[in-house]
N, C-alpha and C. Protein backbone atom coordinates (compact mmCIF):
# COMPACT_ATOMS: atom_id res chain seq x y z
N UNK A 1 0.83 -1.18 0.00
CA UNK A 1 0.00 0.00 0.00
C UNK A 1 0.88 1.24 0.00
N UNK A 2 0.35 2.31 -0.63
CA UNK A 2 1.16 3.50 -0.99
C UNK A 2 0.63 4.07 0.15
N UNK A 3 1.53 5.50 0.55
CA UNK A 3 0.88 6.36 1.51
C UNK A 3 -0.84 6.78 1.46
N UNK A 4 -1.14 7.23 0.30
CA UNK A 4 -1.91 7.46 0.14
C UNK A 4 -3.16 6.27 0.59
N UNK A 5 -3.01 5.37 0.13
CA UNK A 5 -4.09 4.04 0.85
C UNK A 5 -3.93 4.12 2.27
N UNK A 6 -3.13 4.03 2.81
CA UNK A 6 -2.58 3.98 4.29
C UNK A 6 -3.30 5.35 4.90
N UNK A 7 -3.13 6.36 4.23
CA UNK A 7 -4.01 7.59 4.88
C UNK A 7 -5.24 7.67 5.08
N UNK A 8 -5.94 6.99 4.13
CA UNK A 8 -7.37 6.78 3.68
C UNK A 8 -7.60 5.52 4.41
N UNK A 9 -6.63 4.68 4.76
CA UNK A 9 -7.51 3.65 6.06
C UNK A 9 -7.15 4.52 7.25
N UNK A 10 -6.13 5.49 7.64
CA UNK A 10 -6.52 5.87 9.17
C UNK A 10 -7.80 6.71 9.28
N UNK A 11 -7.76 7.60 8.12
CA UNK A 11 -8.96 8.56 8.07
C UNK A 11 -10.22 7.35 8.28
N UNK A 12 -10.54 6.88 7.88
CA UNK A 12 -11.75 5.35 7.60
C UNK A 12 -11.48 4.87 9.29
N UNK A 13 -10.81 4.72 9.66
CA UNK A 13 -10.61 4.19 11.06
C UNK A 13 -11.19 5.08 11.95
N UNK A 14 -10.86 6.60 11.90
CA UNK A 14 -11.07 7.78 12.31
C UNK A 14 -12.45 8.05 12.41
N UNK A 15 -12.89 7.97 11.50
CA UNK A 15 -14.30 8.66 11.27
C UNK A 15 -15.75 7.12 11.61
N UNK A 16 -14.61 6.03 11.47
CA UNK A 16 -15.39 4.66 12.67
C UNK A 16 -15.19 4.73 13.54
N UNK A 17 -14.59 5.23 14.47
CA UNK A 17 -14.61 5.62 15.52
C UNK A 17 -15.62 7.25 16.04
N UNK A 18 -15.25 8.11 15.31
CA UNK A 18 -16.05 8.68 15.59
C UNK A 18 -17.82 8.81 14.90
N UNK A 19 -18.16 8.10 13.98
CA UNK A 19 -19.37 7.48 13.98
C UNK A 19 -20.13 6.81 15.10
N UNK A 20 -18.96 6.07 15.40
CA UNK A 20 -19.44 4.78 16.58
C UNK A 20 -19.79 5.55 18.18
N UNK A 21 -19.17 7.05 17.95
CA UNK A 21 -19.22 7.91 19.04
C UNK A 21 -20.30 8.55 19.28
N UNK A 22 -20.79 8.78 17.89
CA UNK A 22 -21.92 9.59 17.89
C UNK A 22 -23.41 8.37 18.27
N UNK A 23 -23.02 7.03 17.51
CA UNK A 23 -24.10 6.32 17.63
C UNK A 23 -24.13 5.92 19.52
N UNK A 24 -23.00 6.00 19.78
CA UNK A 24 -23.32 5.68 21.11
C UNK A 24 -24.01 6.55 22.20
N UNK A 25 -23.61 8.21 21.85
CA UNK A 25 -24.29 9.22 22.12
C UNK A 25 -25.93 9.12 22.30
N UNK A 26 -26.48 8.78 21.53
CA UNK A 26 -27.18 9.04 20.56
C UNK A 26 -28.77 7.84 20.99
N UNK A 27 -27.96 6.47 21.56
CA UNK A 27 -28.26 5.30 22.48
C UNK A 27 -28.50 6.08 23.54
N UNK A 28 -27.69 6.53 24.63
CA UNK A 28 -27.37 6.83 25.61
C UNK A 28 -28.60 8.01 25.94
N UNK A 29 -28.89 8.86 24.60
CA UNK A 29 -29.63 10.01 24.87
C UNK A 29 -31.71 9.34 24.95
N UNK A 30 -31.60 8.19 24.00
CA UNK A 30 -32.60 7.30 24.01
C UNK A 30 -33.32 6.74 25.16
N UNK A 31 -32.06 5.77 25.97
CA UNK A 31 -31.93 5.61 26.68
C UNK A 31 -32.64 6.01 28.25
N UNK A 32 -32.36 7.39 28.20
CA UNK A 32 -32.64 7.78 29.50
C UNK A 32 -33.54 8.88 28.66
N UNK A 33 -33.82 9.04 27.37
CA UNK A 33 -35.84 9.55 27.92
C UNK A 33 -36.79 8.55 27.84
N UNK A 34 -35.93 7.42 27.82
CA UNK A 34 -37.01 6.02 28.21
C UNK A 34 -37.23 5.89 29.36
N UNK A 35 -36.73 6.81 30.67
CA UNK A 35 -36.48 6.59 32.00
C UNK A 35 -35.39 5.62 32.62
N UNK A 36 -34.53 5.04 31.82
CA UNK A 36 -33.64 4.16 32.65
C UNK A 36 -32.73 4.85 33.20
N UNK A 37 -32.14 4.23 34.12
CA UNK A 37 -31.07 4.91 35.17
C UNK A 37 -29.73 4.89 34.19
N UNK A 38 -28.98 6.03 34.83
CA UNK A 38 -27.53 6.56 34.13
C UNK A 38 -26.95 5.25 34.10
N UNK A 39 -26.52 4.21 35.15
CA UNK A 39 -26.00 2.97 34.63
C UNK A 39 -26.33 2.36 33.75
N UNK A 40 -27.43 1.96 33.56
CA UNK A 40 -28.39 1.13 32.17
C UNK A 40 -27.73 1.85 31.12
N UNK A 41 -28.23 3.44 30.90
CA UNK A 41 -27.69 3.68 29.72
C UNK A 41 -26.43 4.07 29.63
N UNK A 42 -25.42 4.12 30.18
CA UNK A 42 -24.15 3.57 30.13
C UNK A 42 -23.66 2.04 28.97
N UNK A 43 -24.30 1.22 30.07
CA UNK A 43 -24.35 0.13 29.07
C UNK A 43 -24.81 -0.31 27.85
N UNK A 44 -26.29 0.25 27.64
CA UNK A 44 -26.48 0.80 26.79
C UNK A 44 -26.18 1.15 25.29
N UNK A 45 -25.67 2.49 26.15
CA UNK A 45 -24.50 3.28 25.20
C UNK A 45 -23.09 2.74 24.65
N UNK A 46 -22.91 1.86 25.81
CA UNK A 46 -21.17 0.85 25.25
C UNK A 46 -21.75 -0.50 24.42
N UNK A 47 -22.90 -0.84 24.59
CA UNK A 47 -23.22 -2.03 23.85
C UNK A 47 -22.92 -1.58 21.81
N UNK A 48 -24.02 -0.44 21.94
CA UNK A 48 -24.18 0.13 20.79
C UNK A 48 -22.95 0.98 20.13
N UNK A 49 -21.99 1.45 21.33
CA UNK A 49 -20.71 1.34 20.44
C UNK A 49 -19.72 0.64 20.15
N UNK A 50 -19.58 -0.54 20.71
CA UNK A 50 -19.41 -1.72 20.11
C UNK A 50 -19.97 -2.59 18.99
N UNK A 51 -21.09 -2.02 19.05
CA UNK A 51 -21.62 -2.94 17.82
C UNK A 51 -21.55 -2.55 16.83
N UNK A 52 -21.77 -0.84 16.48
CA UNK A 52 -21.32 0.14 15.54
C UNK A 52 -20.04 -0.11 15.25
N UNK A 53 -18.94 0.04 16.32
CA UNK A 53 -17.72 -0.23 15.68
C UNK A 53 -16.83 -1.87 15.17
N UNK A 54 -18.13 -2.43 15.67
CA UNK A 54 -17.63 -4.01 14.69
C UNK A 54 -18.25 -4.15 13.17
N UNK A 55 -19.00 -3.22 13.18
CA UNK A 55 -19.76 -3.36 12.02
C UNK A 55 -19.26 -2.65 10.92
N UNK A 56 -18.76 -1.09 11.64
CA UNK A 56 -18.00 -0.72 10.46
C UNK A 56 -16.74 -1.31 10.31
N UNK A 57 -16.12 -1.58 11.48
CA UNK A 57 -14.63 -2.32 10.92
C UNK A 57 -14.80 -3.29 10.04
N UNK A 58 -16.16 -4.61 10.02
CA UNK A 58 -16.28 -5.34 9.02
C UNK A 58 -16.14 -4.85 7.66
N UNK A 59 -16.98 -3.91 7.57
CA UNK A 59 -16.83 -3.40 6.24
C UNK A 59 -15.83 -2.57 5.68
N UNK A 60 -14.99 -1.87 6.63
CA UNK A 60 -13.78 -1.66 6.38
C UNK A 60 -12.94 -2.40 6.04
N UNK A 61 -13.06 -3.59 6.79
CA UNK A 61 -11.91 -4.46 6.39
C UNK A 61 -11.93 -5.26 5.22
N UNK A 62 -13.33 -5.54 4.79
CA UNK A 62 -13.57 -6.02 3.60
C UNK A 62 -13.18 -4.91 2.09
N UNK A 63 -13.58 -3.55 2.29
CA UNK A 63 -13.01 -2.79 1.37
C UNK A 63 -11.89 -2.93 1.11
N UNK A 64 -10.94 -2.73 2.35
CA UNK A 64 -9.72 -2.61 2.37
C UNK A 64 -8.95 -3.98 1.03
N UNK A 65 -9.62 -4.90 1.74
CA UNK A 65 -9.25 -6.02 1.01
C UNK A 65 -9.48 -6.33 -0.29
N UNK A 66 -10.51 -5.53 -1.03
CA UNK A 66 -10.65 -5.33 -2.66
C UNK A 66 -9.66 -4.02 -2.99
N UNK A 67 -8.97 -3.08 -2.18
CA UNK A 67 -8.80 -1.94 -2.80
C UNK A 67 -7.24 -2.30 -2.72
N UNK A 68 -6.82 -3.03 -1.91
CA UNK A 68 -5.63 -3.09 -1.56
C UNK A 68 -4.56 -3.66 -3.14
């Protein structure tokens, strides 16, 4: 991989991570106007950014692997 590929997977890494930030936000804000307690949506909130960020890494990693 040239620099350029290599930049474009950290950026892609970058912006899955911060996707996965916002989706967890976002849970978390759900969450508790459902009434659950700050712990619940804690967890919650880490379930759903975990799952966001396995999901895009899948598909990251699969791009990666046709572009490479």
């Amino acid at each position: 991989m040239n620099v350029t590929h290599t930049l474009m997977a950290l950026m892609g890494i970058g912006l899955a991570v911060v996707f996965s930030l916002f989706v967890a936000g976002v849970a978390f804000a759900i969450a508790r106007w459902g009434g659950s307690p700050v712990p619940e949506s804690v967890s919650t909130s880490g379930k759903a950014f975990a799952t966001a960020l396995m999901a895009i890494s899948a598909v990251l990693a699969v791009v990666l692997g046709v572009f490479k």
